[in-house]
N, C-alpha and C. Protein backbone atom coordinates (compact mmCIF):
# COMPACT_ATOMS: atom_id res chain seq x y z
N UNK A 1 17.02 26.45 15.87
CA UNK A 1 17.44 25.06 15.84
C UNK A 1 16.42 24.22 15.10
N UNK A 2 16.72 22.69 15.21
CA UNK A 2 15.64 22.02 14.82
C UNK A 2 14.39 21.35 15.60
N UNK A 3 12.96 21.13 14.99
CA UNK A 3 12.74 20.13 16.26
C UNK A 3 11.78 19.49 15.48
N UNK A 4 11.61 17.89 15.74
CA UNK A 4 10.87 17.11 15.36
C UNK A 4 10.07 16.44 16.22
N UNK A 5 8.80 16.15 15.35
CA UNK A 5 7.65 16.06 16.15
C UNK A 5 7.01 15.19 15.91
N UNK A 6 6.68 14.16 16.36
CA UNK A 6 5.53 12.47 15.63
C UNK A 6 4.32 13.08 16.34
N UNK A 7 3.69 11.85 15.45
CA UNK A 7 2.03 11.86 15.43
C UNK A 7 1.77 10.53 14.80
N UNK A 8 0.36 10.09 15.24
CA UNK A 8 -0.12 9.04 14.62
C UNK A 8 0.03 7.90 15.94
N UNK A 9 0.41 7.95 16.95
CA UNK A 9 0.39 6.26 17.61
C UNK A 9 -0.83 6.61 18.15
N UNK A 10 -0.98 5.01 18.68
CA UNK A 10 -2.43 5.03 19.16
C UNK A 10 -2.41 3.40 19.73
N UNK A 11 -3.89 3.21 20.20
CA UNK A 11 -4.07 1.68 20.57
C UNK A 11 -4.54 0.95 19.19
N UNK A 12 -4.33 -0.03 18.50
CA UNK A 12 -4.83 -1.24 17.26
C UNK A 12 -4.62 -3.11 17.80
N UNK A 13 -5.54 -3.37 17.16
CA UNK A 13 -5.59 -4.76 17.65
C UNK A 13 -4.60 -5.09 16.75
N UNK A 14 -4.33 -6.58 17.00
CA UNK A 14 -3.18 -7.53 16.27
C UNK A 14 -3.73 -7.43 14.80
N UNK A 15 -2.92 -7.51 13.75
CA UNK A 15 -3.20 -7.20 12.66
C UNK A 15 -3.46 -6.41 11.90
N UNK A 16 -3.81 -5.25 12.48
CA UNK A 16 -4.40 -4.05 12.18
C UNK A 16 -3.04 -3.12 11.67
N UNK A 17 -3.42 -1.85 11.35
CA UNK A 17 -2.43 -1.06 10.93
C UNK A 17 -2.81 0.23 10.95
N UNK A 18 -1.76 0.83 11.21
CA UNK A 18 -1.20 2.90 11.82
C UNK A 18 -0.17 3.11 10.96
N UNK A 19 -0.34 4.43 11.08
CA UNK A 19 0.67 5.27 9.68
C UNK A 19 1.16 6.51 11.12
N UNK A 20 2.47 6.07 11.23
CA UNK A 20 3.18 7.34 12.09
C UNK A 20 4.09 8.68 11.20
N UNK A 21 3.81 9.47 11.45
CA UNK A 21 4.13 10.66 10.84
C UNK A 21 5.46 11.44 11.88
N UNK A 22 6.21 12.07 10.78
CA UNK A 22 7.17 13.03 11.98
C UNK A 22 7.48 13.85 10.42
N UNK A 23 7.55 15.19 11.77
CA UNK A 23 8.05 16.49 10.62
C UNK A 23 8.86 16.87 11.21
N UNK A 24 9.71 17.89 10.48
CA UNK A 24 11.12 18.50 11.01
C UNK A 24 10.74 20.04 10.42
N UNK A 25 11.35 20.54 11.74
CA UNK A 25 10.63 22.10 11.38
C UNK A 25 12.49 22.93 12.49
N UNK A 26 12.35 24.26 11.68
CA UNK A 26 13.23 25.12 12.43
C UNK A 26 14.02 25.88 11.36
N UNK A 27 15.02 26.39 11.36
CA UNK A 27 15.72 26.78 10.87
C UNK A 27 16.92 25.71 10.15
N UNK A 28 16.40 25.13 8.85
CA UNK A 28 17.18 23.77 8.33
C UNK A 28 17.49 24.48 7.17
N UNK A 29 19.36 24.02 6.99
CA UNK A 29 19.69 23.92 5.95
C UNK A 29 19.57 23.04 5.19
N UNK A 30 19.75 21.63 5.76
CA UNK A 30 19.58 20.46 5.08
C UNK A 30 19.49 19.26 6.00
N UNK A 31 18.43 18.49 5.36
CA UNK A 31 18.52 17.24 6.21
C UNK A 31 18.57 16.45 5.33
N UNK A 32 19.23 15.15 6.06
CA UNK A 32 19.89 13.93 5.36
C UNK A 32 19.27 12.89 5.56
N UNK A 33 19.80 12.29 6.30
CA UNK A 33 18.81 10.63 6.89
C UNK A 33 17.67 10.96 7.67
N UNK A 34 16.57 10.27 7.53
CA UNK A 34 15.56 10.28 8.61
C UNK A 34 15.11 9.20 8.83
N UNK A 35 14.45 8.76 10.01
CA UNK A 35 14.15 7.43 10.55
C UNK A 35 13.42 7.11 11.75
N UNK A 36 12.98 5.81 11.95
CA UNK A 36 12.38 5.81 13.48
C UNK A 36 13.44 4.25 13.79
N UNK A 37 13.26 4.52 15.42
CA UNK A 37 13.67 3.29 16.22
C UNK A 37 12.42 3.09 17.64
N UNK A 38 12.52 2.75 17.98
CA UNK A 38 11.43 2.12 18.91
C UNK A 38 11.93 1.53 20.21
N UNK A 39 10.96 1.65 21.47
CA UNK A 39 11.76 1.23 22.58
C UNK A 39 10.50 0.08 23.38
N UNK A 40 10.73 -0.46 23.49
CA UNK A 40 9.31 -0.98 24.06
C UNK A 40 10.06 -1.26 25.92
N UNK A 41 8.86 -1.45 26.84
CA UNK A 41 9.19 -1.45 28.70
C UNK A 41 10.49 -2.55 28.42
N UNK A 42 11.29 -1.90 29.43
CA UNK A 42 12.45 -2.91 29.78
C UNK A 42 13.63 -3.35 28.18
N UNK A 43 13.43 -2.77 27.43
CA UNK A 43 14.42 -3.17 26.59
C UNK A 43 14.84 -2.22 25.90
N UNK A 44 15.86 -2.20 24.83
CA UNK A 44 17.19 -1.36 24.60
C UNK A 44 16.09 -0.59 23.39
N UNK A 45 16.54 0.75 22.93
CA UNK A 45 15.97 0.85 22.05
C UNK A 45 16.75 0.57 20.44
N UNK A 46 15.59 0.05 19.68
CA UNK A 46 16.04 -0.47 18.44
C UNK A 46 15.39 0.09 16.71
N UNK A 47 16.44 -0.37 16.57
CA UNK A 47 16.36 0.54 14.83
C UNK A 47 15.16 -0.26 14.11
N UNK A 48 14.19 0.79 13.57
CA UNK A 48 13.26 0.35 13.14
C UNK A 48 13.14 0.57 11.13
N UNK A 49 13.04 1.78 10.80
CA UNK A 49 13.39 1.79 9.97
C UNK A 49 13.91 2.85 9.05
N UNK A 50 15.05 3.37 8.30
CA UNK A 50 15.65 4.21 8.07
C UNK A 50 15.50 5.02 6.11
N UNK A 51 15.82 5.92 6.38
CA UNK A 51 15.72 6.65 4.49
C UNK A 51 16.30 7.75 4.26
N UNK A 52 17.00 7.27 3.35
CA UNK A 52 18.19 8.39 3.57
C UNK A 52 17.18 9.98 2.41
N UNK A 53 18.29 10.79 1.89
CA UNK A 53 17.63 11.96 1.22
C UNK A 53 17.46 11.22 -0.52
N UNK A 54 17.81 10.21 -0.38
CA UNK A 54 18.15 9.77 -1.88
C UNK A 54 16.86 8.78 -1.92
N UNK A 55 15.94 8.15 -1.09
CA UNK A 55 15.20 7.37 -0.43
C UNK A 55 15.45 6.28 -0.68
N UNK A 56 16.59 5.64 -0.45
CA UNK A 56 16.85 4.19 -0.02
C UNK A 56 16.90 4.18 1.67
N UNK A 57 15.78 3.32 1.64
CA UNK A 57 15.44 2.34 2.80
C UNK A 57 16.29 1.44 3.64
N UNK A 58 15.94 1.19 4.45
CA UNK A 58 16.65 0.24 5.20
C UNK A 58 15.81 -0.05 5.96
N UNK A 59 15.81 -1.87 6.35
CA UNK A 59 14.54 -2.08 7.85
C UNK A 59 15.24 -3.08 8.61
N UNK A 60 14.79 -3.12 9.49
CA UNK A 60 15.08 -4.39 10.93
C UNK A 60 14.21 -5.57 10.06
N UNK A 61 14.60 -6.59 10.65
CA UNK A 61 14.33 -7.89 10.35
C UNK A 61 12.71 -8.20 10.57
N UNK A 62 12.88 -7.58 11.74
CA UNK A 62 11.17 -7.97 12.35
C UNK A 62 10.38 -7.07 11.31
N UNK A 63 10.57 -6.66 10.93
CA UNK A 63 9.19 -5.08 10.52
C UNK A 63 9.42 -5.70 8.77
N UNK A 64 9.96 -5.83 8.09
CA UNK A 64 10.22 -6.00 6.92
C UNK A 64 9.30 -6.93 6.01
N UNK A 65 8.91 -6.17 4.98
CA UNK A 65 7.63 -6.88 4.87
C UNK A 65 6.24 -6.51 4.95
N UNK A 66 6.31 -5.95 6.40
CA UNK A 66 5.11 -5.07 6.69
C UNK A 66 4.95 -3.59 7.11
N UNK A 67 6.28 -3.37 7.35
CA UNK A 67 6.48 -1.56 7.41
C UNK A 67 6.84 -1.26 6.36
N UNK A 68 6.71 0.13 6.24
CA UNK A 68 7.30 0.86 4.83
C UNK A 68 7.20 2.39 5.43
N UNK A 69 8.42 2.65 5.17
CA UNK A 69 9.19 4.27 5.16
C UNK A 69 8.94 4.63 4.16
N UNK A 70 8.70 6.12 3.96
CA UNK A 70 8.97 7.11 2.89
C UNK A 70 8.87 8.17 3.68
N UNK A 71 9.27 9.43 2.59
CA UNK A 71 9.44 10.83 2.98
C UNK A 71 9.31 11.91 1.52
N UNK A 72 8.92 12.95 2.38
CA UNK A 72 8.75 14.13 1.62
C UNK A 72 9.68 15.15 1.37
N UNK A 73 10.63 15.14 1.08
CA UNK A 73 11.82 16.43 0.99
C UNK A 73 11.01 17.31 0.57
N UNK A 74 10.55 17.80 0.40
CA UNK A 74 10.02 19.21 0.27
C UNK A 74 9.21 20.02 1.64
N UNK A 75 8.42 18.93 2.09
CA UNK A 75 8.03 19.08 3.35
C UNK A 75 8.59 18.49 4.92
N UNK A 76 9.83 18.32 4.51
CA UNK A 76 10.66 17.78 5.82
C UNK A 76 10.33 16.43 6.71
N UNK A 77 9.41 15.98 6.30
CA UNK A 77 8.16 14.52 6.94
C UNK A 77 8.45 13.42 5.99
N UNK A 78 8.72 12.82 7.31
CA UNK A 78 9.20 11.17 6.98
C UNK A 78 7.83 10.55 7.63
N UNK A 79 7.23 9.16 7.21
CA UNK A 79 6.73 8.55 7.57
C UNK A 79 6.58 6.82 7.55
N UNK A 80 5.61 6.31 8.70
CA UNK A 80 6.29 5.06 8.53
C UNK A 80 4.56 4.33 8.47
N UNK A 81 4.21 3.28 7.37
CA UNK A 81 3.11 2.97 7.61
C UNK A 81 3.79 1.51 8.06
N UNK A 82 2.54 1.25 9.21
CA UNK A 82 2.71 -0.27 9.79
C UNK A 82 2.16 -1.21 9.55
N UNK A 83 1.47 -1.91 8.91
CA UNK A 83 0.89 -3.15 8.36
C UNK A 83 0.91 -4.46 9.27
N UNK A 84 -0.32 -5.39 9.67
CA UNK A 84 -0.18 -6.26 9.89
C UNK A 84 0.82 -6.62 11.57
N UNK A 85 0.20 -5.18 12.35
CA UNK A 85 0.85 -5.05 13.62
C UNK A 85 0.38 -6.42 14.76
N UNK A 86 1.90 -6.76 15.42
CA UNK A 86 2.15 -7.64 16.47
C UNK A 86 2.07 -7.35 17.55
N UNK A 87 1.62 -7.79 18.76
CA UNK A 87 1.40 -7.13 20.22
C UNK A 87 3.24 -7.16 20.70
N UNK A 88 4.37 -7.71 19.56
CA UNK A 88 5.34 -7.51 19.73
C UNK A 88 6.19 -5.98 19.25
N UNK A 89 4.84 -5.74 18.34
CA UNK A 89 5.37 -4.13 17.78
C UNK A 89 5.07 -3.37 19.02
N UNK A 90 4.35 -3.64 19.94
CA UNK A 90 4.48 -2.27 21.07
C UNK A 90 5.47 -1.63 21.58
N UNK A 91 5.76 -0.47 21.96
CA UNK A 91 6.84 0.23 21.69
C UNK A 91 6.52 1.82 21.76
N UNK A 92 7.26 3.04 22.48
CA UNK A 92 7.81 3.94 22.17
C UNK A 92 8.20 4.38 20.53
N UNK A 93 7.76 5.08 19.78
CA UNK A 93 8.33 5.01 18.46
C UNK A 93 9.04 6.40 18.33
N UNK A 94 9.93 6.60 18.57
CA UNK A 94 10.90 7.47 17.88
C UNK A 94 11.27 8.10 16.75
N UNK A 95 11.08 9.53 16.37
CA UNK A 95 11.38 9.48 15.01
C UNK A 95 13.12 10.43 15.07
N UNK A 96 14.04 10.39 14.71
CA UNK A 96 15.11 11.33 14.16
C UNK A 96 15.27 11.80 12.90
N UNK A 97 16.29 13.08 12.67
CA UNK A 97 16.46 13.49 11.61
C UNK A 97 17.98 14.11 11.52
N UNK A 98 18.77 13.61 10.92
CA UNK A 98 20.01 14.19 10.22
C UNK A 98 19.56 15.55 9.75
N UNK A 99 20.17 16.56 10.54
CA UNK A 99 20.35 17.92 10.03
C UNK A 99 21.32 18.74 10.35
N UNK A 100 21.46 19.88 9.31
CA UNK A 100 22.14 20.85 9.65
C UNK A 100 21.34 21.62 9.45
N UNK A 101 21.44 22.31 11.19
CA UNK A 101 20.62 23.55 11.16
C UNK A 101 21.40 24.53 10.49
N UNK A 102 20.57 25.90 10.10
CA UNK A 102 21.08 26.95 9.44
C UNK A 102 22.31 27.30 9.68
N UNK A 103 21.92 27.91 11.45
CA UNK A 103 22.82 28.25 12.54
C UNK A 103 24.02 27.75 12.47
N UNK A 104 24.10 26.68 12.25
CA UNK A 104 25.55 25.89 12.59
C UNK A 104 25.65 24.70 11.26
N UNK A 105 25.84 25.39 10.01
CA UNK A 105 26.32 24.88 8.67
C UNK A 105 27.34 24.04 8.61
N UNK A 106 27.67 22.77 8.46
CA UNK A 106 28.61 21.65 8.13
C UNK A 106 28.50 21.22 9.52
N UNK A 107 27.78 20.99 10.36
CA UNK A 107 27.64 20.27 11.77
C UNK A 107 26.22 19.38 11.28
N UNK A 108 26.66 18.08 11.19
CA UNK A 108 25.36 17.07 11.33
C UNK A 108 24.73 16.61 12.21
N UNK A 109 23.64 17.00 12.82
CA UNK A 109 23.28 16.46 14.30
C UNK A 109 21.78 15.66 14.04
N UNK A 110 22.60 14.82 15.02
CA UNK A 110 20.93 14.03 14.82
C UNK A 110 19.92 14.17 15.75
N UNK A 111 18.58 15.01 15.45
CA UNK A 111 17.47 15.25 16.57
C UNK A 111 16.92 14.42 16.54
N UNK A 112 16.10 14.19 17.88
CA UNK A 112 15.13 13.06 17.78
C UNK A 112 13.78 13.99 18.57
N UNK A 113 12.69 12.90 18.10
CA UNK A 113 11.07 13.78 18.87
C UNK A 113 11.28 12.93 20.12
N UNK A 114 10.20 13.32 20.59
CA UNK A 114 9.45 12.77 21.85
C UNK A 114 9.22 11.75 22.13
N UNK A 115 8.74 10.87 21.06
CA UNK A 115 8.18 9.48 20.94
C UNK A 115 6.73 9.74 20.73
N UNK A 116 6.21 8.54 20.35
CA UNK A 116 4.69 8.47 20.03
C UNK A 116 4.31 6.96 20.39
N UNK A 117 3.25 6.94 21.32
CA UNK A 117 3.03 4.89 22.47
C UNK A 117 2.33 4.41 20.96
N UNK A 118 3.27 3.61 20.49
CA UNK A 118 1.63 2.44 20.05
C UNK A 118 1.82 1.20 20.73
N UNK A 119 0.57 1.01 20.87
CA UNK A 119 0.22 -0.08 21.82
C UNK A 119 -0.97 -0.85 20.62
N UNK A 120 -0.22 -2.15 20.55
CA UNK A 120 -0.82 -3.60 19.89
C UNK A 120 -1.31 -4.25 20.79
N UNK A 121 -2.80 -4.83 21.01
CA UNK A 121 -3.25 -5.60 21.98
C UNK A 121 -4.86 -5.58 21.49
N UNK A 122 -5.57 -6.87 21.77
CA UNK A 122 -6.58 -7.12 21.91
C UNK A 122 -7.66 -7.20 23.22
């Protein structure tokens, strides 16, 4: 199957900036979109920012500006650098990936990791 994995959160003061990483590893035929969303205590989780295999972007309102997505097709790793972080960016960060595993060819499933805490605060 597939499985994806982040790295990179951590504690940063206001303003400061982290580069979150996620790779996709397993038996892949192909992956398509990849992306993170974010959950922070008590609220819904939300789309943070997205890239498809063609690398057009997409971002949430809040982050735009100061996040930036890219990715590596060759090495399956999407990443998201954060710029100019808010004690409102705290959050759960999520990464997913559009794939078809080997195993199961023309089925698109979307995995997601674990999450990775960053925590904004002084």
């Amino acid at each position: 199957q597939v499985q994806v994995v982040e790295s990179g959160g951590g504690l940063v003061h206001p303003g400061g900036s982290l580069r979150l990483s996620c790779a996709a590893s397993g038996t892949i035929f192909r992956i398509y979109n990849m992306g993170w969303y974010r959950q922070a205590p008590g609220k819904q989780r939300e789309l943070v920012a997205t890239i498809t295999s063609g690398t057009i972007t997409n971002y949430a309102g809040s982050v735009k500006g100061r996040f930036t997505i890219s990715r590596d097709n060759a090495k399956n790793t999407v990443h998201l650098q954060m710029n100019s972080l808010k004690p409102e960016d705290t959050a759960v960060y999520y990464c997913y990936a559009e794939a078809e595993a080997a195993v199961r060819a023309g089925t698109v499933i979307r995995y997601w990791g674990q999450g990775t805490q960053v925590t904004v605060s002084s």
